[in-house]
Protein backbone atom coordinates (compact mmCIF):
# COMPACT_ATOMS: atom_id res chain seq x y z
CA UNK A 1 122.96 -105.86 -74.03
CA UNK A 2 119.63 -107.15 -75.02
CA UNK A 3 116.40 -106.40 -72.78
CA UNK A 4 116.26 -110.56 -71.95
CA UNK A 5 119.67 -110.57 -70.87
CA UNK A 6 119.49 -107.36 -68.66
CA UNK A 7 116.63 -108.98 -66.73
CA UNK A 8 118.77 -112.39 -66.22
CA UNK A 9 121.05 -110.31 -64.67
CA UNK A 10 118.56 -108.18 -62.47
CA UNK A 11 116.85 -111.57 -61.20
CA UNK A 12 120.39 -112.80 -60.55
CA UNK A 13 121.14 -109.81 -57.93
CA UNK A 14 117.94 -110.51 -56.78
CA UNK A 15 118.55 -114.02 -55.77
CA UNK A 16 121.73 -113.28 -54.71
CA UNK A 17 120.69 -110.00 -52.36
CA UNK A 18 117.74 -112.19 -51.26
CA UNK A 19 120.41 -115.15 -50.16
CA UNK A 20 122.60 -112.47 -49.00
CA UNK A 21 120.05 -111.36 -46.12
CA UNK A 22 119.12 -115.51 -45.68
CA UNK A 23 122.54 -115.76 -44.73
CA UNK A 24 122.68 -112.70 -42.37
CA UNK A 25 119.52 -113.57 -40.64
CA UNK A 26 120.28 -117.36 -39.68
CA UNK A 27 123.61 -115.35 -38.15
CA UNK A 28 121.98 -113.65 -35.89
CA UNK A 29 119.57 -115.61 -35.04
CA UNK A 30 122.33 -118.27 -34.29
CA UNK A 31 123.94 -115.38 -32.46
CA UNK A 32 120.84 -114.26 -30.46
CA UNK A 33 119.70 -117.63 -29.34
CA UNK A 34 123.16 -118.58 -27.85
CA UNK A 35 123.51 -115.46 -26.40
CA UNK A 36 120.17 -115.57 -24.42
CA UNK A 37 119.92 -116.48 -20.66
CA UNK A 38 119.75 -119.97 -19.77
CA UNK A 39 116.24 -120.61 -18.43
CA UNK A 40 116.74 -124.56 -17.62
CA UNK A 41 116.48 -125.56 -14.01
CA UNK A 42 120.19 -125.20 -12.40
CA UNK A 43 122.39 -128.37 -11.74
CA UNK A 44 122.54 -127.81 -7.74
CA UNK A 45 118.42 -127.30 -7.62
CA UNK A 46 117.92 -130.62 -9.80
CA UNK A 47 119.47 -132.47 -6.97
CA UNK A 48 116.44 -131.55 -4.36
CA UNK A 49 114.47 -134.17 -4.20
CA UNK A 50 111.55 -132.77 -2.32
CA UNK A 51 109.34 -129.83 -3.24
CA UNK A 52 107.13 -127.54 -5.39
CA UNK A 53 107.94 -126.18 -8.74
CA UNK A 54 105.84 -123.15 -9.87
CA UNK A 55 106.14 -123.11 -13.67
CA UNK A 56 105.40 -119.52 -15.53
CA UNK A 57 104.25 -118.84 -18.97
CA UNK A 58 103.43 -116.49 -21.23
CA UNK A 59 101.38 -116.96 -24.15
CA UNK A 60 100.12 -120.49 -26.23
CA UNK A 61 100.75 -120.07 -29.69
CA UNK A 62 98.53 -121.94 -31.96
CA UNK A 63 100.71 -124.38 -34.37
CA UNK A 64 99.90 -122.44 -37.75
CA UNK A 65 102.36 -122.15 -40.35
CA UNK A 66 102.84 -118.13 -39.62
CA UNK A 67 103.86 -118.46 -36.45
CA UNK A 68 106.96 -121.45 -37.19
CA UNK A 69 107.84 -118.90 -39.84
CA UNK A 70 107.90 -115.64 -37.41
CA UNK A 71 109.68 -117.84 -35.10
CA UNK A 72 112.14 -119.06 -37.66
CA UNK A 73 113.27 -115.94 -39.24
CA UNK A 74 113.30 -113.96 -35.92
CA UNK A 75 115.89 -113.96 -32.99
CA UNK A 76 113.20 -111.40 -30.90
CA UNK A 77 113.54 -113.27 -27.92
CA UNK A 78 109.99 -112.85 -26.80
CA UNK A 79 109.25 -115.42 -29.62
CA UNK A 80 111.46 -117.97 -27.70
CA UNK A 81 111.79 -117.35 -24.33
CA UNK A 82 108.23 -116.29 -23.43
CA UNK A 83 106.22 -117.98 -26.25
CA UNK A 84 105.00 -121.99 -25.80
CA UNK A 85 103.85 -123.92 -29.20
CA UNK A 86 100.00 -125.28 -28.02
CA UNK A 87 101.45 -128.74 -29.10
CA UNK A 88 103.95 -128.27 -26.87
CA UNK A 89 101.57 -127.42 -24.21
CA UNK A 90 99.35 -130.37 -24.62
CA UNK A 91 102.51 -132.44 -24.62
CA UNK A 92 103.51 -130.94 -21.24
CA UNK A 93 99.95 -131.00 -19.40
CA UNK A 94 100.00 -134.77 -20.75
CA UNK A 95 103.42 -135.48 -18.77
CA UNK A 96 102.76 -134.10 -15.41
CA UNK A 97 99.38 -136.36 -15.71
CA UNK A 98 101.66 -139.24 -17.07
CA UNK A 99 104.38 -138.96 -14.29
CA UNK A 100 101.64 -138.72 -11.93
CA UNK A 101 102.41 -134.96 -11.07
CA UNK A 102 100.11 -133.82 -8.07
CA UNK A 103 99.08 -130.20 -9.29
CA UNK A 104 98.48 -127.53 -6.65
CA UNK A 105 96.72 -124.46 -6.52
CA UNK A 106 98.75 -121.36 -5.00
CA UNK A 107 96.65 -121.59 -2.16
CA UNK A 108 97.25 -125.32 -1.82
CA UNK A 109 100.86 -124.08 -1.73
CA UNK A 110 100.46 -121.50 0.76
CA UNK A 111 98.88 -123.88 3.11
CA UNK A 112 101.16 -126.01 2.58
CA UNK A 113 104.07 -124.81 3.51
CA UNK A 114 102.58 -122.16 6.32
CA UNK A 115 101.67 -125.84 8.25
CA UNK A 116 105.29 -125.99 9.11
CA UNK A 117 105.31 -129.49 8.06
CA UNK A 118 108.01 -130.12 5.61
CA UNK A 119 107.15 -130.97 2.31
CA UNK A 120 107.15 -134.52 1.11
CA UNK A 121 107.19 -135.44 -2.67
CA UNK A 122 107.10 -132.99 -5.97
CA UNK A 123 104.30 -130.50 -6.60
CA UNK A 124 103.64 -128.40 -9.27
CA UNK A 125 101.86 -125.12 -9.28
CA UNK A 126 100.56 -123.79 -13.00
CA UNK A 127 101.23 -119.82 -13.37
CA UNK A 128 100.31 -117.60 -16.51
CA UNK A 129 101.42 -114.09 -16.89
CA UNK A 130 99.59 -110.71 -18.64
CA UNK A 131 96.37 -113.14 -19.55
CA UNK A 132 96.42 -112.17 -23.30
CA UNK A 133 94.33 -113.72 -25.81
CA UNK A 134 95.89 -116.77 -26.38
CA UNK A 135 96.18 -117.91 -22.42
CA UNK A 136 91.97 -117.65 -22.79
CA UNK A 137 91.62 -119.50 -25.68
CA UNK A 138 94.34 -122.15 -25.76
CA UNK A 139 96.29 -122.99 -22.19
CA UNK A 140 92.46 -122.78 -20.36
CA UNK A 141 90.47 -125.24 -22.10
CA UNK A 142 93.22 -127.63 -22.18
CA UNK A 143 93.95 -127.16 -18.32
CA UNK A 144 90.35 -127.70 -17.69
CA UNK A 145 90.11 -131.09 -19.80
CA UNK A 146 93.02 -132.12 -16.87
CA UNK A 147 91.23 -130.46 -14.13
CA UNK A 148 93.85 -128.69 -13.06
CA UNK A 149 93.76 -125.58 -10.97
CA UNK A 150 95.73 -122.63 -11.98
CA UNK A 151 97.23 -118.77 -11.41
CA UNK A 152 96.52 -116.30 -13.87
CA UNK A 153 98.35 -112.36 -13.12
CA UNK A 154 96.41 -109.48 -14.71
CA UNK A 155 97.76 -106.08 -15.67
CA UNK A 156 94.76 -104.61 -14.32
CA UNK A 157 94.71 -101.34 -16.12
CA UNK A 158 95.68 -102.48 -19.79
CA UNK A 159 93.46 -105.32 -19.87
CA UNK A 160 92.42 -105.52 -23.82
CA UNK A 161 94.98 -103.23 -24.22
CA UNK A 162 97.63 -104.57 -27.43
CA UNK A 163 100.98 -104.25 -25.26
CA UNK A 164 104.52 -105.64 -25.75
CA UNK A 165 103.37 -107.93 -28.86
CA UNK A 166 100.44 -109.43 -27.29
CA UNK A 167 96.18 -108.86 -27.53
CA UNK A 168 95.38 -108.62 -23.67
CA UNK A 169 92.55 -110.44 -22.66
CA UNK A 170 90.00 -108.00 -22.11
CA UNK A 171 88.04 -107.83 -18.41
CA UNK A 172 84.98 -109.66 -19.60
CA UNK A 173 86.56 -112.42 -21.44
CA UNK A 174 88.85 -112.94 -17.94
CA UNK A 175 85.39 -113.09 -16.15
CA UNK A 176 83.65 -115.12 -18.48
CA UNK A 177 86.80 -117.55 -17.91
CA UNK A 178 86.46 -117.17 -14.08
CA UNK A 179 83.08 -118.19 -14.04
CA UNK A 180 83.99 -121.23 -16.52
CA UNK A 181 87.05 -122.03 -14.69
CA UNK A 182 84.96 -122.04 -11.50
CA UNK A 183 87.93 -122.77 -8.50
CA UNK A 184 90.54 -123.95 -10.83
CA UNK A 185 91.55 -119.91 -11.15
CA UNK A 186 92.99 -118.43 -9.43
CA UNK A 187 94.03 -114.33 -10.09
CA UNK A 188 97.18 -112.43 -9.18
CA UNK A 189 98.20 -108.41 -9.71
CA UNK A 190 100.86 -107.73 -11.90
CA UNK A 191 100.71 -103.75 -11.70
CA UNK A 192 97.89 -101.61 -12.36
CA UNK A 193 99.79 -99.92 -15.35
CA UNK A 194 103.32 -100.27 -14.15
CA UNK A 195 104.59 -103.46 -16.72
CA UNK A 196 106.67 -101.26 -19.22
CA UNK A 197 110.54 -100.83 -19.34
CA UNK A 198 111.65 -97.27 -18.74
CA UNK A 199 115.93 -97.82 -20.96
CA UNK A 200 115.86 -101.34 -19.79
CA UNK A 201 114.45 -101.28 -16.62
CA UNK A 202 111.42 -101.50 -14.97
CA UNK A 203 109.19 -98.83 -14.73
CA UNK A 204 108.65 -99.72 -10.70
CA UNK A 205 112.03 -100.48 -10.04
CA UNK A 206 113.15 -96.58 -10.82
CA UNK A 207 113.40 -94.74 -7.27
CA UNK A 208 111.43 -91.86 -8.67
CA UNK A 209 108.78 -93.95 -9.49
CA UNK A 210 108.25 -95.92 -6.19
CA UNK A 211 105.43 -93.48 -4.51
CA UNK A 212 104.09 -94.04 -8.10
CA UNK A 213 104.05 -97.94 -7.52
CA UNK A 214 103.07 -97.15 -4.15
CA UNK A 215 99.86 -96.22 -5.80
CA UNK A 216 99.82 -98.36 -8.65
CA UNK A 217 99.44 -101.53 -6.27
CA UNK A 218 96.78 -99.94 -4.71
CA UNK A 219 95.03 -99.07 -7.90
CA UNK A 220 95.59 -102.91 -8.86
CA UNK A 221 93.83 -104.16 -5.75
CA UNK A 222 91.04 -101.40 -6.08
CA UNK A 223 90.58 -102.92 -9.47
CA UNK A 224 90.39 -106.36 -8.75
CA UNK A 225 88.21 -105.41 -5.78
CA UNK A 226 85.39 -103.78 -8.32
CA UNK A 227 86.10 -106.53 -10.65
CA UNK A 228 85.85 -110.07 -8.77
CA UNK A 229 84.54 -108.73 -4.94
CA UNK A 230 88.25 -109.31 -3.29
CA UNK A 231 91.42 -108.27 -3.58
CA UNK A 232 94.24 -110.70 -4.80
CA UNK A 233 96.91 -112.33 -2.04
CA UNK A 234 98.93 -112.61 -5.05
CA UNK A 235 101.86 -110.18 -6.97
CA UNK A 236 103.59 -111.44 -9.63
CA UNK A 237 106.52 -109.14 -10.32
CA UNK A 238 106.37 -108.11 -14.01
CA UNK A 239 110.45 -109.00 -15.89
CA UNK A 240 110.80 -110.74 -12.33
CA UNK A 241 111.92 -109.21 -9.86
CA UNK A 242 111.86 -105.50 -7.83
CA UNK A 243 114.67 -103.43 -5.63
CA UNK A 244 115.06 -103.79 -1.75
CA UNK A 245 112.88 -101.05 -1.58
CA UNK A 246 110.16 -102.33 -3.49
CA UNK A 247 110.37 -105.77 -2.14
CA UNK A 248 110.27 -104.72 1.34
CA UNK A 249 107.08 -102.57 0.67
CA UNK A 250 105.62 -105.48 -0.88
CA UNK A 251 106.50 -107.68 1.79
CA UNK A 252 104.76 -105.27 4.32
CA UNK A 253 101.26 -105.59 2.67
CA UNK A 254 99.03 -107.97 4.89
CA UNK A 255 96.66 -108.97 1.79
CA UNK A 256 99.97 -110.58 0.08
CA UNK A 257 99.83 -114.09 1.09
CA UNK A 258 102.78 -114.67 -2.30
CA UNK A 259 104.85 -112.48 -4.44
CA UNK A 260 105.93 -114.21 -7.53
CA UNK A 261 109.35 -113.61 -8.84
CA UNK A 262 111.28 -114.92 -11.75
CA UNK A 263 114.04 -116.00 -9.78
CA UNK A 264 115.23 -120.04 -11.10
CA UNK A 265 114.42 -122.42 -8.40
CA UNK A 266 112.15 -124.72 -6.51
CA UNK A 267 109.70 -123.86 -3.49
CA UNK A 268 110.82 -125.91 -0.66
CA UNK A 269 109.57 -123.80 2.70
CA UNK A 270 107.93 -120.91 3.77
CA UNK A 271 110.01 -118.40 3.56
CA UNK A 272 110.22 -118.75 -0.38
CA UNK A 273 106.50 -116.83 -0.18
CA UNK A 274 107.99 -113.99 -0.09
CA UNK A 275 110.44 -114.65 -3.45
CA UNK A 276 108.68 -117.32 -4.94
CA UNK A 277 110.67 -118.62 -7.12
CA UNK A 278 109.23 -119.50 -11.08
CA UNK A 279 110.56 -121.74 -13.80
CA UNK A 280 109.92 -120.03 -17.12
CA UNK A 281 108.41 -122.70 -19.71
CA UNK A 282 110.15 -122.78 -22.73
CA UNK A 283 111.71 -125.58 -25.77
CA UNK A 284 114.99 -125.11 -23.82
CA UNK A 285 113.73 -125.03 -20.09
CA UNK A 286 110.91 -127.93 -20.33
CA UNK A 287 113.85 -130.93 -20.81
CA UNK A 288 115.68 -129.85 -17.15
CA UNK A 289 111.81 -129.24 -15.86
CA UNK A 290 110.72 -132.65 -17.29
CA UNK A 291 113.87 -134.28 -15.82
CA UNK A 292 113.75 -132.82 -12.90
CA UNK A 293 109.55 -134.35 -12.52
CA UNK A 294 110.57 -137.46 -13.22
CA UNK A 295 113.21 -138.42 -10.71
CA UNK A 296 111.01 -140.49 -8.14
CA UNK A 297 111.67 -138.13 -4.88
């Protein structure tokens, strides 16, 4: 076998390996993405006609050629499920101004609902979770072209900190957009240091841990206090939700004026303050989000 010929045949494996693993990957992607919960707005909740939907996301992607090829080859589901395109984001901000969407603040919300008069008409309240990089430099200038007023939850002991694929945003940056921002911010707690998964769950959620959290929200609010002059009325509940026992502790504190969940639904009284529930933005959510916008009330 001649030297020429035994490297046709080594680039021929090649290609073929390399096709091989093509194959495998688009598998389980395919396999991944329809295996992954269903984040769209639920038939029964796209029938209420009245009320405010509080919309949660993650981090804005710029629309660079890496990132539609991490996002293509990968089935990590923090690429889809918590990741928003800044086209896409645009696109979005443009609709609720389009469709004539009155944006709220939480505290618009709050007050709101704690009139006792019952809510007339759709709302929507703008939430961001961790504050990395990406919320600073792409969702808030955009959101300030609209002038519209938004919530932004802090992990208040990891800020700058690279956690869970993502560059935190570090303390000064999140002041320097406070003081941009002027009222349009508005900041929540999400933990101190408690927003890490301990074998799949929550870190808080463990009853070992709960004097820890115990401590951990206090920390948070100490934090903030030193940071910005007040504590926050807001938790937002890091992968969503928390046990009985955490909730009710939560529920207890008289600073909380909201605890965010991640629980699929719209805000339609008062007593959701204490659950709030949060649509998760994503390609597959913003269609049943979009819909559900544009049916007149």
């Amino acid at each position: 076998m001649t030297k020429i010929m035994r490297k046709w045949i080594l680039g021929i494996i090649i290609v073929v390996f390399l096709g091989l693993i093509a194959i495998n990957v688009k598998k389980n992607i395919k396999f991944e993405l329809g295996n992954r919960e269903n984040y769209a707005l639920a038939a029964k909740d796209q029938k209420i006609k009245n009320g405010i939907m509080v919309l949660c996301y993650h981090r804005i992607l710029n629309d660079n050629l890496a990132v539609k090829t991490v996002q293509a080859v990968s089935p990590n589901n923090q690429l889809h499920a918590y990741n928003v395109n800044l086209s896409d984001f645009k696109v979005q901000m443009n609709d609720l101004e389009r469709q004539h969407i009155k944006v709220i603040s939480t505290s618009e919300m709050v007050k709101m609902l704690k009139s006792n008069q019952p809510v007339r008409g759709k709302y929507v309240v703008l939430t961001f979770d961790d504050v990395d990089r990406t919320f600073a430099e792409n969702a808030a200038p955009v959101m300030k072209q609209h002038h519209y007023p938004y919530t932004a939850s802090i992990i208040t002991g990891t800020t700058g900190e690279y956690i869970g694929g993502e560059q935190l945003a570090t303390w000064p940056q999140i002041l320097k957009l406070r003081k941009s921002a002027g009222n349009l911010l508005e900041l929540g707690v999400h933990t101190n240091n408690m927003h890490y998964l301990i074998h799949g769950t929550p870190a808080f959620n463990l009853r070992k841990n709960y004097t820890r959290f115990k401590a951990d929200f206090a920390t948070s609010q100490k934090v903030m206090l030193a940071k910005t002059g007040k504590v926050s009325p807001i938790f937002t509940y890091p992968y969503g939700s928390g046990t009985p026992q955490v909730e009710n502790f939560l529920m207890a504190q008289p600073s909380l004026n909201v605890i965010y969940t991640l629980n699929n639904g719209i805000v339609t009284s008062a007593q959701n303050l204490s659950l709030t529930p949060r649509m998760i933005v994503n390609t597959d959510s913003w269609p049943s989000i979009n819909r559900w916008l544009a049916t007149k009330a």
